[in-house]
C-alpha atoms as a PDB file:
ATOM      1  CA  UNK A   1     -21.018   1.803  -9.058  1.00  0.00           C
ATOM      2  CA  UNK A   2     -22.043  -1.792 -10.450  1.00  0.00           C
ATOM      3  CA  UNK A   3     -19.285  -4.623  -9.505  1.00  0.00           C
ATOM      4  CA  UNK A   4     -19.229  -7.729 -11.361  1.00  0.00           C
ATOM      5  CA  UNK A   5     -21.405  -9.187  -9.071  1.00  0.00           C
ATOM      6  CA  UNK A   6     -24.524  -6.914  -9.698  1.00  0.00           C
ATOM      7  CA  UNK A   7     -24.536  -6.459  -5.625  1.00  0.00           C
ATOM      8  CA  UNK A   8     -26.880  -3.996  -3.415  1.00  0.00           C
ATOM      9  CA  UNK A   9     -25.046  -2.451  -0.146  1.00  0.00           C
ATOM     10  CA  UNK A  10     -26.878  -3.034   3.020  1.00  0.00           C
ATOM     11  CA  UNK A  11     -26.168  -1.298   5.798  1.00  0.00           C
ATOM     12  CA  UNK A  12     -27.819  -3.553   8.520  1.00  0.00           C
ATOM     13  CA  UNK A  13     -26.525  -2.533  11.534  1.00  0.00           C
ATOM     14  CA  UNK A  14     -30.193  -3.782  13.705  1.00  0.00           C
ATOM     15  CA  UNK A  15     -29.772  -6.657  12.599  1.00  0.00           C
ATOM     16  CA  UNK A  16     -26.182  -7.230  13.824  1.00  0.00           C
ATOM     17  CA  UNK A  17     -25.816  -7.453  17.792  1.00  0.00           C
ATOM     18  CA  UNK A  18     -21.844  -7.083  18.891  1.00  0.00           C
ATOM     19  CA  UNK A  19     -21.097  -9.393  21.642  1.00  0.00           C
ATOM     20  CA  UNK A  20     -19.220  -8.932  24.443  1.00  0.00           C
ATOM     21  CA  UNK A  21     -15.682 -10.164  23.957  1.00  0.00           C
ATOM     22  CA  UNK A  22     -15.567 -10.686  20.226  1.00  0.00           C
ATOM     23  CA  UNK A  23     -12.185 -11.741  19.067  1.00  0.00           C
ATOM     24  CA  UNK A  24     -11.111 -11.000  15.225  1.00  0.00           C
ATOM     25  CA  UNK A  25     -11.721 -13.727  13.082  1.00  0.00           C
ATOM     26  CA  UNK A  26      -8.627 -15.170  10.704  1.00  0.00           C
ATOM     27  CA  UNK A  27      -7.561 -12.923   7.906  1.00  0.00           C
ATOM     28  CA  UNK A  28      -5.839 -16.011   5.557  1.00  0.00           C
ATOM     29  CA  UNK A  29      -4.900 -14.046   2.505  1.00  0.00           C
ATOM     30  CA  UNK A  30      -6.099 -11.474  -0.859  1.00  0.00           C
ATOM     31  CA  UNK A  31      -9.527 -13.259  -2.410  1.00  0.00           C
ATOM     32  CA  UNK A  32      -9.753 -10.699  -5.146  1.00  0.00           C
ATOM     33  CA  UNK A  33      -8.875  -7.071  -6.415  1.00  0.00           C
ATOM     34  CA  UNK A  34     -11.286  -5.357  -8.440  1.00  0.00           C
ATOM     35  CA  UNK A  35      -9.971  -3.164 -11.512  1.00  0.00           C
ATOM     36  CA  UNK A  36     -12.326  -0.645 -13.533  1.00  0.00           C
ATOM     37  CA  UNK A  37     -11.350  -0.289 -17.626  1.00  0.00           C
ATOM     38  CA  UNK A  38     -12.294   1.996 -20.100  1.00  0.00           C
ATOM     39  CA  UNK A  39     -11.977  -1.103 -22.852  1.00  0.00           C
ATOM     40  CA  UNK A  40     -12.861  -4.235 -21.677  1.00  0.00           C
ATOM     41  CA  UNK A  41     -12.109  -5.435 -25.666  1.00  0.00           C
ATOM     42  CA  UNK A  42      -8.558  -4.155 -24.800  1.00  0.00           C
ATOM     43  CA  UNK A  43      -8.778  -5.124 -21.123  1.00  0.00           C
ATOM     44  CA  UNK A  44      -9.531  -9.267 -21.653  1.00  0.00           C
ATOM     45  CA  UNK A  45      -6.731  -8.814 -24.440  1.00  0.00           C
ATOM     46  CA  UNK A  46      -4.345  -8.008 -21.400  1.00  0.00           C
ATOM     47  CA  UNK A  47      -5.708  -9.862 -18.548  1.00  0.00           C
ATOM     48  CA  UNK A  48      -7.342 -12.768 -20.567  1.00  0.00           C
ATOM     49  CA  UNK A  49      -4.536 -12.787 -23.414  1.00  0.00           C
ATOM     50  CA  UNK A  50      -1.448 -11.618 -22.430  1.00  0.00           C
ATOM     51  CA  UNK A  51      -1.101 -12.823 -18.609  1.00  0.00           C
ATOM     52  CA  UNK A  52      -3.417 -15.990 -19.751  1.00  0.00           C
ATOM     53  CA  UNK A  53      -5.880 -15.721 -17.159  1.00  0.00           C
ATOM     54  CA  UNK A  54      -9.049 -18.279 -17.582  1.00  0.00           C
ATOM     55  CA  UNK A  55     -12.272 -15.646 -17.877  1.00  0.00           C
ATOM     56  CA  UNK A  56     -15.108 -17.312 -16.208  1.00  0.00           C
ATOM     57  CA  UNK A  57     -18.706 -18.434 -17.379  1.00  0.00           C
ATOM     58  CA  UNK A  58     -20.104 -16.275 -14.469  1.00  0.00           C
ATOM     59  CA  UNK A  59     -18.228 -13.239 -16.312  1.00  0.00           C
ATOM     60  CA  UNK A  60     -21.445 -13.523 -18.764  1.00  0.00           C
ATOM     61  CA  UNK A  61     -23.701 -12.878 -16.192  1.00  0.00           C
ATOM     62  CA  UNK A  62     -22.127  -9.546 -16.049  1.00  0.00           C
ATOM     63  CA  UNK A  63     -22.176  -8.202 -19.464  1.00  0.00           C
ATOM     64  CA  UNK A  64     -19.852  -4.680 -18.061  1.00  0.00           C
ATOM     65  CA  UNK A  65     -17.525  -6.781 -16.562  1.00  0.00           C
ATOM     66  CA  UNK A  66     -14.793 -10.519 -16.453  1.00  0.00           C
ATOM     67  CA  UNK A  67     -14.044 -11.967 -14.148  1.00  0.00           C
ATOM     68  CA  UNK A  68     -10.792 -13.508 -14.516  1.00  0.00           C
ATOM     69  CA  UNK A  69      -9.334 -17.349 -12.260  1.00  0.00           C
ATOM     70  CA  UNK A  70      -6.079 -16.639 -10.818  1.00  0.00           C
ATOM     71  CA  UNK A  71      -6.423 -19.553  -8.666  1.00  0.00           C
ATOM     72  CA  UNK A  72      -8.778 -21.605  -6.491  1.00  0.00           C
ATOM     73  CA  UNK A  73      -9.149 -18.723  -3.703  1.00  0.00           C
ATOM     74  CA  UNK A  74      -7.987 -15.657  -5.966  1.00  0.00           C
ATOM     75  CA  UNK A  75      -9.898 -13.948  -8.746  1.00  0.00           C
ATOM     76  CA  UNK A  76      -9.006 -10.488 -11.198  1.00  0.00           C
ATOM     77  CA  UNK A  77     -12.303  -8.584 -11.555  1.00  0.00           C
ATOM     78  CA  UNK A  78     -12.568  -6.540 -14.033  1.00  0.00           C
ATOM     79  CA  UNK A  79     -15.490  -3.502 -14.996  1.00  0.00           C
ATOM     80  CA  UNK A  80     -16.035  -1.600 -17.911  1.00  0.00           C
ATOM     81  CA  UNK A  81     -16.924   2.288 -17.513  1.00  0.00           C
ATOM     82  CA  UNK A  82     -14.141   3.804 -16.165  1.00  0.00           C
ATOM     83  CA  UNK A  83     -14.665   7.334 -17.094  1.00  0.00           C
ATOM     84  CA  UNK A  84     -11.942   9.753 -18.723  1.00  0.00           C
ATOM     85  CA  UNK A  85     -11.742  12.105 -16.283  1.00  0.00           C
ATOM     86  CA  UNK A  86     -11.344   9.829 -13.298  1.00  0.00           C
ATOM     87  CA  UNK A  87      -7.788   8.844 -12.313  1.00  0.00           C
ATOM     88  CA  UNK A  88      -9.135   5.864  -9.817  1.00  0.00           C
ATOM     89  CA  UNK A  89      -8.822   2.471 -11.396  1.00  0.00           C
ATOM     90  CA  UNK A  90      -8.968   0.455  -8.002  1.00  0.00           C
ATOM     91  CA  UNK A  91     -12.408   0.222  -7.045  1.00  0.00           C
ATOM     92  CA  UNK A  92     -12.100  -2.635  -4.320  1.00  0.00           C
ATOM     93  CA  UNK A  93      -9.687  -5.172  -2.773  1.00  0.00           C
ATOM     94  CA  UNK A  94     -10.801  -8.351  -1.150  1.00  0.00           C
ATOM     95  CA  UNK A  95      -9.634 -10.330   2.026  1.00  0.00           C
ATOM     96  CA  UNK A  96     -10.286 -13.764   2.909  1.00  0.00           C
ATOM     97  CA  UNK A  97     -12.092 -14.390   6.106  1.00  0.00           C
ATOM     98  CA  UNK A  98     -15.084 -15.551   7.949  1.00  0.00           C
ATOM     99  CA  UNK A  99     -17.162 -12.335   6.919  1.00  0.00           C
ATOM    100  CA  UNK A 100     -20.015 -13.280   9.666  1.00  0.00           C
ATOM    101  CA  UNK A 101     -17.261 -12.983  12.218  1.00  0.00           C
ATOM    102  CA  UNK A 102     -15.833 -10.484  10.617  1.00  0.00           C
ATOM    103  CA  UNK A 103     -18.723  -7.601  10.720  1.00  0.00           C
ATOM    104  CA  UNK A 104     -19.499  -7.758  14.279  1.00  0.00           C
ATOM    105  CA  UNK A 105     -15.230  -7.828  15.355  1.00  0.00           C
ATOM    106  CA  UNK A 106     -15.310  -4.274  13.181  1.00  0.00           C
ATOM    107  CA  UNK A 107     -18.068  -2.972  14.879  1.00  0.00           C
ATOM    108  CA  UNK A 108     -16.719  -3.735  18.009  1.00  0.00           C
ATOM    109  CA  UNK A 109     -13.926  -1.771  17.170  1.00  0.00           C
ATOM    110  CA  UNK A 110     -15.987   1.391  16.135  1.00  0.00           C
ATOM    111  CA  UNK A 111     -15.000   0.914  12.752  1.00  0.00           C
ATOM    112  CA  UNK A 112     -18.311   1.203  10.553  1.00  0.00           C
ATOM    113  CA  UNK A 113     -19.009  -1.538   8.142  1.00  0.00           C
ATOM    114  CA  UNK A 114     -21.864  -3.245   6.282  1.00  0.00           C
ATOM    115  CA  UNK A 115     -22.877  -5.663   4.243  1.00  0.00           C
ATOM    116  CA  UNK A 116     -23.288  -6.645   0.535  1.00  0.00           C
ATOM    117  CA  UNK A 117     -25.582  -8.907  -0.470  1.00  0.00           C
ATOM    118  CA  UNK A 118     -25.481 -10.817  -3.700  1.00  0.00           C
ATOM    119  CA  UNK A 119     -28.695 -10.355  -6.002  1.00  0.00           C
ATOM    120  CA  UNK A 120     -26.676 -13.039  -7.968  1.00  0.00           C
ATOM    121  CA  UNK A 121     -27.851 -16.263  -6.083  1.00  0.00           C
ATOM    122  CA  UNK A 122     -25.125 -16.433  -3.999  1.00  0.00           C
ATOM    123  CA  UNK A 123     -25.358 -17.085  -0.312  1.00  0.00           C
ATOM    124  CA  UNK A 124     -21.860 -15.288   0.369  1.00  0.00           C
ATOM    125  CA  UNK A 125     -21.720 -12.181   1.810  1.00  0.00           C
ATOM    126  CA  UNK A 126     -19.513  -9.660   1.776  1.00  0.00           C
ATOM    127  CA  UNK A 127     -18.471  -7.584   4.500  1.00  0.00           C
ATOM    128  CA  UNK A 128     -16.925  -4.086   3.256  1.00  0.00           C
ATOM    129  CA  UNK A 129     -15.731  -0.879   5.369  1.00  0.00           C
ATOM    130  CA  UNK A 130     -13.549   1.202   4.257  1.00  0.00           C
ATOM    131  CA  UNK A 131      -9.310   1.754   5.215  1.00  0.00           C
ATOM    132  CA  UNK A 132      -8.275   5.218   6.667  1.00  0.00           C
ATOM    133  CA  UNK A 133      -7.637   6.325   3.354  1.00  0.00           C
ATOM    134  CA  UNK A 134     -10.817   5.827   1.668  1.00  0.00           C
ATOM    135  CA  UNK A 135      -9.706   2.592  -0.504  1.00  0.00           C
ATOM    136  CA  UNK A 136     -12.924  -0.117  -0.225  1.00  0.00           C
ATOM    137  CA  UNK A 137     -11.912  -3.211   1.779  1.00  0.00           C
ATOM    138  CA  UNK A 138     -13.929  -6.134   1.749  1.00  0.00           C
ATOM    139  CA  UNK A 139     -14.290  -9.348   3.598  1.00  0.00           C
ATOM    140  CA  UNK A 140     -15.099 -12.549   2.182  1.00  0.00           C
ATOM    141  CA  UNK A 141     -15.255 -16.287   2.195  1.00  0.00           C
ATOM    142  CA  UNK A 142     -13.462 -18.563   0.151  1.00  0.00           C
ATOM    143  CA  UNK A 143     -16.352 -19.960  -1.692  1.00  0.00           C
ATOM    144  CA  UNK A 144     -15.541 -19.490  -5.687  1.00  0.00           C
ATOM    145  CA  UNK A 145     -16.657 -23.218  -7.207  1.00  0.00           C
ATOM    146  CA  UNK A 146     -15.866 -24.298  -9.713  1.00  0.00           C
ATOM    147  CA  UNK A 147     -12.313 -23.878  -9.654  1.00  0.00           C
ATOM    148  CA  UNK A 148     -11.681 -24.203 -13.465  1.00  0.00           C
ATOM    149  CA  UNK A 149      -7.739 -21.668 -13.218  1.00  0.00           C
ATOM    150  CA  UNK A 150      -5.977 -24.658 -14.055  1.00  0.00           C
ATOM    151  CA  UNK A 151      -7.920 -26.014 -17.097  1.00  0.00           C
ATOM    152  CA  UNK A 152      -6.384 -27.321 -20.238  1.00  0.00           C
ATOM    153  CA  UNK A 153      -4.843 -25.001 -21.990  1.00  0.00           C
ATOM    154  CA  UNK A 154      -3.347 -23.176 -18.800  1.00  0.00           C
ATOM    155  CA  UNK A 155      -1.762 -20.271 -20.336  1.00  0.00           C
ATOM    156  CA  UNK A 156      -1.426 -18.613 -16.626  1.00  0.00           C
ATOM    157  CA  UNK A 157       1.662 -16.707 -16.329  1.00  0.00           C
ATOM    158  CA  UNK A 158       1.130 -16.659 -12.593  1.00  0.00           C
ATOM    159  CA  UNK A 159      -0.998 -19.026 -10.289  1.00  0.00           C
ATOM    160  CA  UNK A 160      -0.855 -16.242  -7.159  1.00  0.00           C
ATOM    161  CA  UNK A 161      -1.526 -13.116  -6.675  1.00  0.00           C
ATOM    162  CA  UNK A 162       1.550 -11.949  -3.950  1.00  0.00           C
ATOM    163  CA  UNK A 163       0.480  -8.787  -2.830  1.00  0.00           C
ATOM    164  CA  UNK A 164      -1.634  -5.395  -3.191  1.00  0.00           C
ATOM    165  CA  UNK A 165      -0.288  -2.186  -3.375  1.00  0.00           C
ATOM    166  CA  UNK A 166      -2.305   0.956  -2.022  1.00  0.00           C
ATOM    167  CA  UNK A 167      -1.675   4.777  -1.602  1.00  0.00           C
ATOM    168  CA  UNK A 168      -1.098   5.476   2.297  1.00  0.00           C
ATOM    169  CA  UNK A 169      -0.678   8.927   3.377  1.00  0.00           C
ATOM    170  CA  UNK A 170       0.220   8.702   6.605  1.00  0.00           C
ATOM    171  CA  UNK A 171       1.544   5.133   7.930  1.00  0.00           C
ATOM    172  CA  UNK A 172      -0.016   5.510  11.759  1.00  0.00           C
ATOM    173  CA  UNK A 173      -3.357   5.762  10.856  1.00  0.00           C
ATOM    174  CA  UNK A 174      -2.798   2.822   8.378  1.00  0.00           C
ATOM    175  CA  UNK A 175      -1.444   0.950  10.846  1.00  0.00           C
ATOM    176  CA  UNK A 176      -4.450   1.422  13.415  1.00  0.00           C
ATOM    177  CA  UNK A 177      -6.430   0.067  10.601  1.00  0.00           C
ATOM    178  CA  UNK A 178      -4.571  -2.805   9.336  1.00  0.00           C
ATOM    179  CA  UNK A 179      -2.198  -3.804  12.297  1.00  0.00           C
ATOM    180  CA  UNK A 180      -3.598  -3.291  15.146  1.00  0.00           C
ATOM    181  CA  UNK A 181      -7.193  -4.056  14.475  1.00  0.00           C
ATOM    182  CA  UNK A 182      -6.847  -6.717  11.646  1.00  0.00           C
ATOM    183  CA  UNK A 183      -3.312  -8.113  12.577  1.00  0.00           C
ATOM    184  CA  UNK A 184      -1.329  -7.280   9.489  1.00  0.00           C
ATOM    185  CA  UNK A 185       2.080  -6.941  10.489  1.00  0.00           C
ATOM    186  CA  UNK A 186       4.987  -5.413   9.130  1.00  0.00           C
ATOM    187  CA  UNK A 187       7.826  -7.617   7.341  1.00  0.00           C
ATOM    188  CA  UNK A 188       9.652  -5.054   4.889  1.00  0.00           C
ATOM    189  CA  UNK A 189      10.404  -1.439   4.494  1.00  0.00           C
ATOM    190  CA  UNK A 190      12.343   0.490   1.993  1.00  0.00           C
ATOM    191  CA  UNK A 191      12.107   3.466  -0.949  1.00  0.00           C
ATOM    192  CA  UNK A 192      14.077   5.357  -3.422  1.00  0.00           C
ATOM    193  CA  UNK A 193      16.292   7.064  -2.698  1.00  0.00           C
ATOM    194  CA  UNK A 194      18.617   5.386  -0.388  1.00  0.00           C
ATOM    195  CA  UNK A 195      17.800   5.968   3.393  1.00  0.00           C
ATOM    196  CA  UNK A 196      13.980   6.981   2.703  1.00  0.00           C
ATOM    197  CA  UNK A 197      11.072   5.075   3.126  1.00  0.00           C
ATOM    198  CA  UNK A 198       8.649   4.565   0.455  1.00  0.00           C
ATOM    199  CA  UNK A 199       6.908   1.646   0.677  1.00  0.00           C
ATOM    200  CA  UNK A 200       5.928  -0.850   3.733  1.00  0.00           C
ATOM    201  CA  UNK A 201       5.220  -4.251   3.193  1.00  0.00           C
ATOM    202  CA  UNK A 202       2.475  -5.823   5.861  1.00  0.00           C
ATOM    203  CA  UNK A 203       1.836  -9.508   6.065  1.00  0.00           C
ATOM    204  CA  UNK A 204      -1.968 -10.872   6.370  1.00  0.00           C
ATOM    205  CA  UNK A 205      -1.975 -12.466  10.228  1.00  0.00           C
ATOM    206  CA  UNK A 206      -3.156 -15.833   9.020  1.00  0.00           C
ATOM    207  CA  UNK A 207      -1.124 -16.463   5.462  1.00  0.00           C
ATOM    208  CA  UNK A 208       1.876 -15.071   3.255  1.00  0.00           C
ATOM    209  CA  UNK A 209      -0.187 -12.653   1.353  1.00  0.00           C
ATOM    210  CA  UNK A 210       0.995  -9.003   1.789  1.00  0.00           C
ATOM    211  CA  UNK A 211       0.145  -5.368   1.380  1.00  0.00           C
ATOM    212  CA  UNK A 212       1.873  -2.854   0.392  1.00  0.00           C
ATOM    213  CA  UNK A 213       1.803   0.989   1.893  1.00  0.00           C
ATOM    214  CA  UNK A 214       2.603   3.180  -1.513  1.00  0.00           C
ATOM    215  CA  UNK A 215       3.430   6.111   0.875  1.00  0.00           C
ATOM    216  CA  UNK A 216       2.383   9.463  -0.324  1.00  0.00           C
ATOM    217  CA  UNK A 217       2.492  11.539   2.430  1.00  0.00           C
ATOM    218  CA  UNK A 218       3.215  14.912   1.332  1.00  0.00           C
ATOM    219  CA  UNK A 219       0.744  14.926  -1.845  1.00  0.00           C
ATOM    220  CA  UNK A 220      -1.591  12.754  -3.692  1.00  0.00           C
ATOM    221  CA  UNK A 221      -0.361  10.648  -6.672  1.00  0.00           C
ATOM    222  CA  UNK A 222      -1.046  11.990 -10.087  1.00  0.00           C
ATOM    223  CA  UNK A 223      -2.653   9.590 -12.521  1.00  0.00           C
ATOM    224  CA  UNK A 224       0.354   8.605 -14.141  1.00  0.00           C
ATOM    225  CA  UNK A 225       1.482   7.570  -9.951  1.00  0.00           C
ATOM    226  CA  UNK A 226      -1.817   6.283  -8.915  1.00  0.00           C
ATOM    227  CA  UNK A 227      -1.960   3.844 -11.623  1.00  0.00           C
ATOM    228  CA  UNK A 228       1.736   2.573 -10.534  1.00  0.00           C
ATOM    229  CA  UNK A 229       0.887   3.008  -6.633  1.00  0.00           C
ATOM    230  CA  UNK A 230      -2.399   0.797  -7.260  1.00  0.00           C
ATOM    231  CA  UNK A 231      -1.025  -2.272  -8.320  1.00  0.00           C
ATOM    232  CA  UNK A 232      -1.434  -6.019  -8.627  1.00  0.00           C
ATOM    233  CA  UNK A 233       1.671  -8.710  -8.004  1.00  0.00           C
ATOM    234  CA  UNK A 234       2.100 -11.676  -9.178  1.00  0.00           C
ATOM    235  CA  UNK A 235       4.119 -14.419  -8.169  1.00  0.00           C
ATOM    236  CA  UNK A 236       6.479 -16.309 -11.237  1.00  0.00           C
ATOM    237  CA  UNK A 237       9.132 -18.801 -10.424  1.00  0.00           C
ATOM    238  CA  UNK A 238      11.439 -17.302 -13.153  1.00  0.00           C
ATOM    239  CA  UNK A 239      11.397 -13.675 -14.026  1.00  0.00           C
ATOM    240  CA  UNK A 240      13.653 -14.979 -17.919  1.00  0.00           C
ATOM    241  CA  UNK A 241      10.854 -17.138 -18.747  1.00  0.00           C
ATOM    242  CA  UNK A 242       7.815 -15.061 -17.468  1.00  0.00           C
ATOM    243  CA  UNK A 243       9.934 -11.640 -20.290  1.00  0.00           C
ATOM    244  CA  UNK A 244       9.688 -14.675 -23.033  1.00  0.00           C
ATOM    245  CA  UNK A 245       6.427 -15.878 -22.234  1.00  0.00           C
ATOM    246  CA  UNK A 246       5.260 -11.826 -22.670  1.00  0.00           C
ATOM    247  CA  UNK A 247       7.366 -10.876 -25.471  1.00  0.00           C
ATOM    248  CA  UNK A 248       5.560 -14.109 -27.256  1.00  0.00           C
ATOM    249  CA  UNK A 249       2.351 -12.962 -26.587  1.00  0.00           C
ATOM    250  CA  UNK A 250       2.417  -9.113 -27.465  1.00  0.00           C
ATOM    251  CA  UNK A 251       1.077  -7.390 -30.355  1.00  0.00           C
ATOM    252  CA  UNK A 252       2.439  -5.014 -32.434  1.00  0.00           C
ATOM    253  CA  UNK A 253       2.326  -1.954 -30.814  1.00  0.00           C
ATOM    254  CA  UNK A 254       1.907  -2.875 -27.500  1.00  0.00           C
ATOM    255  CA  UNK A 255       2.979  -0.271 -24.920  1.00  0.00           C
ATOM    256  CA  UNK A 256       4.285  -3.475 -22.964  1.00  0.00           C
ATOM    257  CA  UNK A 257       6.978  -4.297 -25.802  1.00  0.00           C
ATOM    258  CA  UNK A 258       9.713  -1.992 -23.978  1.00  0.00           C
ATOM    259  CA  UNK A 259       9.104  -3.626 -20.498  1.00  0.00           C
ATOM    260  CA  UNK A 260      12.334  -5.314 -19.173  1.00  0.00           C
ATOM    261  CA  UNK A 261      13.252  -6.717 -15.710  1.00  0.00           C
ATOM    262  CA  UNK A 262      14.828  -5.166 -12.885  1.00  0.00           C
ATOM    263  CA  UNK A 263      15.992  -6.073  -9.421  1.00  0.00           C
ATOM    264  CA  UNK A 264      13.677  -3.684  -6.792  1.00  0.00           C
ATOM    265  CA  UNK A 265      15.115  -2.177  -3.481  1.00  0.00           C
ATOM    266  CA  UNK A 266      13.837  -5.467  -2.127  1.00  0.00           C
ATOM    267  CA  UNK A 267      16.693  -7.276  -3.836  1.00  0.00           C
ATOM    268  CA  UNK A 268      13.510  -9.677  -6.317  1.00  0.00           C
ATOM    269  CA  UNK A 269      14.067  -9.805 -10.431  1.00  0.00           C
ATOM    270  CA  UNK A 270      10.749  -7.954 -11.237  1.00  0.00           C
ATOM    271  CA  UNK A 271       8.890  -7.284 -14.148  1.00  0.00           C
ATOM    272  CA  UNK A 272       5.939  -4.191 -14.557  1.00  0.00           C
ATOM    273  CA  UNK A 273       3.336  -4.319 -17.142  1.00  0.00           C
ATOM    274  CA  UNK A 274       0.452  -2.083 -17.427  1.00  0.00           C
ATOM    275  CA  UNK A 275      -2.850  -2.658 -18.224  1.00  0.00           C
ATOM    276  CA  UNK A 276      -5.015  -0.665 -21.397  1.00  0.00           C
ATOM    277  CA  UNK A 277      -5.650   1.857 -18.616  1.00  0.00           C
ATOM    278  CA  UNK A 278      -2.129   2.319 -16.817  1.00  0.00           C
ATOM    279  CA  UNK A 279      -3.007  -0.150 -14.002  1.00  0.00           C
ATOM    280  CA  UNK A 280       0.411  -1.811 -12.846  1.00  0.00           C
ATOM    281  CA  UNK A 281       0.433  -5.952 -13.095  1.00  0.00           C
ATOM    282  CA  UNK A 282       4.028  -6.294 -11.012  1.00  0.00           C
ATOM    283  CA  UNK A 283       5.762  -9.945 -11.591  1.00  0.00           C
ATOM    284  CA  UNK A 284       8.028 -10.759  -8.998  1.00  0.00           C
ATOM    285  CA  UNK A 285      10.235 -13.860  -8.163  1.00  0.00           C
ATOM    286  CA  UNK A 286       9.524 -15.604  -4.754  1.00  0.00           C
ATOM    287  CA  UNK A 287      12.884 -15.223  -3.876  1.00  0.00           C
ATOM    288  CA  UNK A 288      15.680 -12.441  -3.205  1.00  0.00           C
ATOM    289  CA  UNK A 289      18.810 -11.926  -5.877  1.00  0.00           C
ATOM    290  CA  UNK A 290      21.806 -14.343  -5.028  1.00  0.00           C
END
């Protein structure tokens, strides 16, 4: 599979030495989650149009893909292709780190990893293994330039992405994964009904981003579940506003036009709006219900 950035995964692993000793490098927050579309004509109308997302000039580099400024470290990718038959819309998620101190600390922990290197130009690589239940992590530096998420007319309806969501079937072997070797740690738990657990929130060791287990640990998610499960959240200062700015932008027959806010088991005003493909865009206020 192509991403936006027209990359070819190396595995190097002779020419990567671990060291003795090698301590995990800072994990500061999400860089970047990577979406596949069967439209991208109806896919820039969502993430370009109706969240007002800036699509960048590299984007044209890419002809099967956008590439959308969230802000100066966080980015929406987005790839045309998605077949009909596959229920996977997540292809990758991205974490910011050092990813030259990041490959050998992985190693070191048995955890097999390689790199990607850009055929673009660009002297950032990316480090990518993948999570105990086969989603593809990556590791990368903040080095997006220009910055251009703010330019006149900024039409964003959020300037940060708040968290990930991704399917977890069984929360231990998660937790080896993102805990104990990355140093994600837990801040939130709760589910539907009351007195189960359905999803687990864990904090990036170096930031406030967050992921979020989508716990499936009897059976997998259907595609109507996985495209809900998989999901992007954005961070807006007033849930009222964010429902006005929407309903303003929507076109007739928009499957969005029924979407209305509701307070979440966490006690936030969100707001859930799907992409052309059923991917879940979650906005959430930054603070719990008074």
């Amino acid at each position: 599979m192509k991403s936006v950035f027209a990359c070819a995964i190396a595995f190097v692993a002779a020419a990567w030495q671990v060291p003795s000793g090698v301590t995990r490098p800072q994990v500061m927050g999400i860089a970047y989650v990577h979406v596949q579309t069967s439209d991208m004509a109806k896919a820039r109308a969502f993430y370009g149009g109706l969240l007002g997302f800036k699509e960048t000039e590299t984007s044209t580099k890419a002809p099967d893909g956008a590439v959308f400024l969230v802000n100066a470290r966080q980015r929406l990718f987005v790839t045309a292709g998605l077949p009909p038959e596959r229920d996977e819309r997540f292809i990758e998620v991205g974490f910011e780190t050092d990813p030259a101190a990041m490959l050998p600390y992985l190693r070191a922990r048995s955890i097999e990893a390689g790199i990607i290197d850009d055929q673009g130009g660009r002297a950032l690589q990316h480090v990518v293994t993948t999570d105990p239940d086969k989603h593809s992590v990556h590791f990368v530096s903040n080095s997006f330039s220009p910055d251009e998420s703010g330019a006149a007319p900024d039409r964003r309806i959020s300037r940060r992405i708040l968290h990930i969501g991704l399917t977890v079937k069984d929360p231990a072997a998660a937790d080896r994964f993102y805990k104990d070797t990355l140093g994600f740690s837990e801040t939130w738990r709760g589910g539907r009904p009351e007195g189960t657990i359905s999803w687990i929130n864990m904090r990036v060791p170096d930031g406030t981003d967050y992921l979020e287990y989508m716990l499936y640990p009897a059976a997998p998610p259907n595609r109507r579940q996985l495209g809900s499960a998989h999901h992007v959240a954005l961070l807006v200062p007033d849930i009222q506003q964010a429902l006005e700015t929407v309903r303003a932008r929507l076109t007739p027959g928009d499957a969005n036009r029924g979407a209305t806010p509701n307070i979440g088991v966490n006690n936030r005003w969100q707001l859930n709006l799907f992409d052309p493909d059923g991917t879940r865009v979650e906005l959430m206020e930054p603070w719990t219900v008074r």
